[in-house]
C-alpha atoms as a PDB file:
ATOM      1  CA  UNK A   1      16.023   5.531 -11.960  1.00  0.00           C
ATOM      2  CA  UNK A   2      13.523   2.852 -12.352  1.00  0.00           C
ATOM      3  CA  UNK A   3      12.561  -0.086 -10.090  1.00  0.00           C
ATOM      4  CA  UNK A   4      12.947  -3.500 -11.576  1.00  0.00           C
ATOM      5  CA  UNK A   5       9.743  -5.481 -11.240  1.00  0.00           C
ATOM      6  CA  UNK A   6      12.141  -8.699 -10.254  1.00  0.00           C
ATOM      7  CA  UNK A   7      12.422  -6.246  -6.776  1.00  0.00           C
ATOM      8  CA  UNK A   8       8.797  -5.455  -6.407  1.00  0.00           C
ATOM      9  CA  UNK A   9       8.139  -9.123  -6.417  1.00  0.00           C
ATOM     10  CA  UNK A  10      10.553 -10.026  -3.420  1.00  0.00           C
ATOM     11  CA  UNK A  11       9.120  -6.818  -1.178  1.00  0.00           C
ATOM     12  CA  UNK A  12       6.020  -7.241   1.220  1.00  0.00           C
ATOM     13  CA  UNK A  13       4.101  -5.279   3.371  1.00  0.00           C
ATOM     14  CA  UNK A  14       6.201  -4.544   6.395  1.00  0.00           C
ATOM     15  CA  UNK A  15       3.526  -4.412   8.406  1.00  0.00           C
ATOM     16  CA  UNK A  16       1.045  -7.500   7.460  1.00  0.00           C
ATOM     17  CA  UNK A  17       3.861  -8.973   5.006  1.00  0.00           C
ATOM     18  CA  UNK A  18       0.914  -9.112   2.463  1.00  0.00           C
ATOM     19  CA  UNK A  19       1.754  -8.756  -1.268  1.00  0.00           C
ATOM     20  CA  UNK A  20       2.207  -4.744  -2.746  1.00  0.00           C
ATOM     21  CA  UNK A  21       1.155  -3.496  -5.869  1.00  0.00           C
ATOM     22  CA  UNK A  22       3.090  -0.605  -7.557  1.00  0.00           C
ATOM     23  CA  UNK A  23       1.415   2.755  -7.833  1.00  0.00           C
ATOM     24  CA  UNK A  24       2.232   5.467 -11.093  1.00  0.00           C
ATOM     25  CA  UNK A  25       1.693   8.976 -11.276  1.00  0.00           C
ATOM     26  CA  UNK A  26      -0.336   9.593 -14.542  1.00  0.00           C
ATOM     27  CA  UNK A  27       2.289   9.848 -16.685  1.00  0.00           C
ATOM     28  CA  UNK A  28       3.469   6.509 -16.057  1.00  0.00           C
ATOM     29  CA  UNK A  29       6.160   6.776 -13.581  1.00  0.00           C
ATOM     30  CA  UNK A  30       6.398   4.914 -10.209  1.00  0.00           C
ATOM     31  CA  UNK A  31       5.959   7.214  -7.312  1.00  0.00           C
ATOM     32  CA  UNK A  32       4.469   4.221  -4.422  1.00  0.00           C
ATOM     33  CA  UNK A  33       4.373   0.601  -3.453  1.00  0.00           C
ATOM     34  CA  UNK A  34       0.751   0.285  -1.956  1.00  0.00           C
ATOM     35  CA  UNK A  35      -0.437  -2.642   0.592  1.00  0.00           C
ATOM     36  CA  UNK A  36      -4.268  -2.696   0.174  1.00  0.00           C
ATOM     37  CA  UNK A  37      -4.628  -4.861   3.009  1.00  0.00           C
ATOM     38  CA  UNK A  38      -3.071  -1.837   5.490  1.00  0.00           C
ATOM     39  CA  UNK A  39      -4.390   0.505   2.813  1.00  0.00           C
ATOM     40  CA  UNK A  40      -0.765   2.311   3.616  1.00  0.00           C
ATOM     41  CA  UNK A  41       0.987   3.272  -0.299  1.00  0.00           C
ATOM     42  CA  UNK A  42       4.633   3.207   0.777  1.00  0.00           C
ATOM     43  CA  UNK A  43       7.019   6.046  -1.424  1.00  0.00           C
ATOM     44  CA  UNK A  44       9.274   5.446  -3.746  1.00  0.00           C
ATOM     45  CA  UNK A  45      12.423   7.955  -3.210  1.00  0.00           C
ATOM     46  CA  UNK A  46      15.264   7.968  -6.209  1.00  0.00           C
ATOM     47  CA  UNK A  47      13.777   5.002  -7.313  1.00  0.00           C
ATOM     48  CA  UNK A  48      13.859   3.559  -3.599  1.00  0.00           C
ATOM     49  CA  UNK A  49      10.952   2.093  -1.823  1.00  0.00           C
ATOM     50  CA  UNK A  50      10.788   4.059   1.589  1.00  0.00           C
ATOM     51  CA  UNK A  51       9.377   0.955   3.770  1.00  0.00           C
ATOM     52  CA  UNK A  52       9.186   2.523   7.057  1.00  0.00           C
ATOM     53  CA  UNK A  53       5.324   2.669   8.398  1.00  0.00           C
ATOM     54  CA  UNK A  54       6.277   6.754   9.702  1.00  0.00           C
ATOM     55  CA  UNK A  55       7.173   7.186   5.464  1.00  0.00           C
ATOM     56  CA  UNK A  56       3.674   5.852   4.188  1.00  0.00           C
ATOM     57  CA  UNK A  57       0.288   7.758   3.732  1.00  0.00           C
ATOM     58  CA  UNK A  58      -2.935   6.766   4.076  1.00  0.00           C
ATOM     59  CA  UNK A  59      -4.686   5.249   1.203  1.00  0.00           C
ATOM     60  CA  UNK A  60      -8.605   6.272   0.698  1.00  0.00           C
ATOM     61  CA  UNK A  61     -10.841   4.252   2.108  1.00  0.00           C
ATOM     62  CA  UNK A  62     -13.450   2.001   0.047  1.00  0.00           C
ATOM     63  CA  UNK A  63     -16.654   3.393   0.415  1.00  0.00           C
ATOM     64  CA  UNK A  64     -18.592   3.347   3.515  1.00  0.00           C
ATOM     65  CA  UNK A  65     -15.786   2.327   5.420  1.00  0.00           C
ATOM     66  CA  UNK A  66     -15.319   4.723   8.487  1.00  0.00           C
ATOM     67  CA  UNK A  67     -12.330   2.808   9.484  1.00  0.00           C
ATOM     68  CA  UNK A  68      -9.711   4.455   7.075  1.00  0.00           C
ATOM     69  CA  UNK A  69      -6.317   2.598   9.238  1.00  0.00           C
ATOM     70  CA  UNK A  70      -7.777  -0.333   9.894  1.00  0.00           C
ATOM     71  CA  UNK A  71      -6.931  -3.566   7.944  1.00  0.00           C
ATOM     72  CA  UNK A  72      -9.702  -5.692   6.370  1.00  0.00           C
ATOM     73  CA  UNK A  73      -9.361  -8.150   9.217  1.00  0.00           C
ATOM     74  CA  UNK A  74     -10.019  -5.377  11.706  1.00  0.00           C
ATOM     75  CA  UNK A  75     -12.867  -3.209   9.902  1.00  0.00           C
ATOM     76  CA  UNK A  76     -16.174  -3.170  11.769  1.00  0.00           C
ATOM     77  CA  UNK A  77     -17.310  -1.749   8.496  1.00  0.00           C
ATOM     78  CA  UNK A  78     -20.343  -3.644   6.922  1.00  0.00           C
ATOM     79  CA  UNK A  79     -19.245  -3.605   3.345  1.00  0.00           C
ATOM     80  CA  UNK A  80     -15.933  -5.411   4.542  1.00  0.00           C
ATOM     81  CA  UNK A  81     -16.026  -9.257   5.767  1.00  0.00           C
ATOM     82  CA  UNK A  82     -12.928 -10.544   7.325  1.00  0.00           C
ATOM     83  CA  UNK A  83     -11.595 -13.025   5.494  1.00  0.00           C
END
């Protein structure tokens, strides 16, 4: 089952309502909708984004950021400026 992009373009984050970016397993196929604000990737189940924050994993960190939860408003981390 695939996702239309029309879909992906209507979702947000349900936790910061920022924008989400789809995520593909190497050969191509959607497995995640990812919030790089939350760093949280959201799964895609039967072709159904999961959008509950208990559902989503943790995305990695950018380095030197020892704040791997927090959102870029929140990060004490030097290489991250609130914006």
């Amino acid at each position: 089952m695939s996702l239309d992009h029309r879909l992906i373009d209507l979702l947000v984050c349900p936790l910061c309502k920022g924008p989400l970016d789809m995520q593909r397993a190497p050969e191509g196929r959607p497995v995640a909708l990812s919030c790089a604000h939350d760093r949280l990737a959201f799964p895609l189940r039967d072709g159904i984004p999961v959008m509950l924050e208990d559902a989503a994993r943790p995305l990695e960190a950018p380095a030197g950021c020892h704040a791997p939860r927090l959102n870029a408003a929140r990060c004490p981390c030097p290489a991250r400026s609130p914006s």
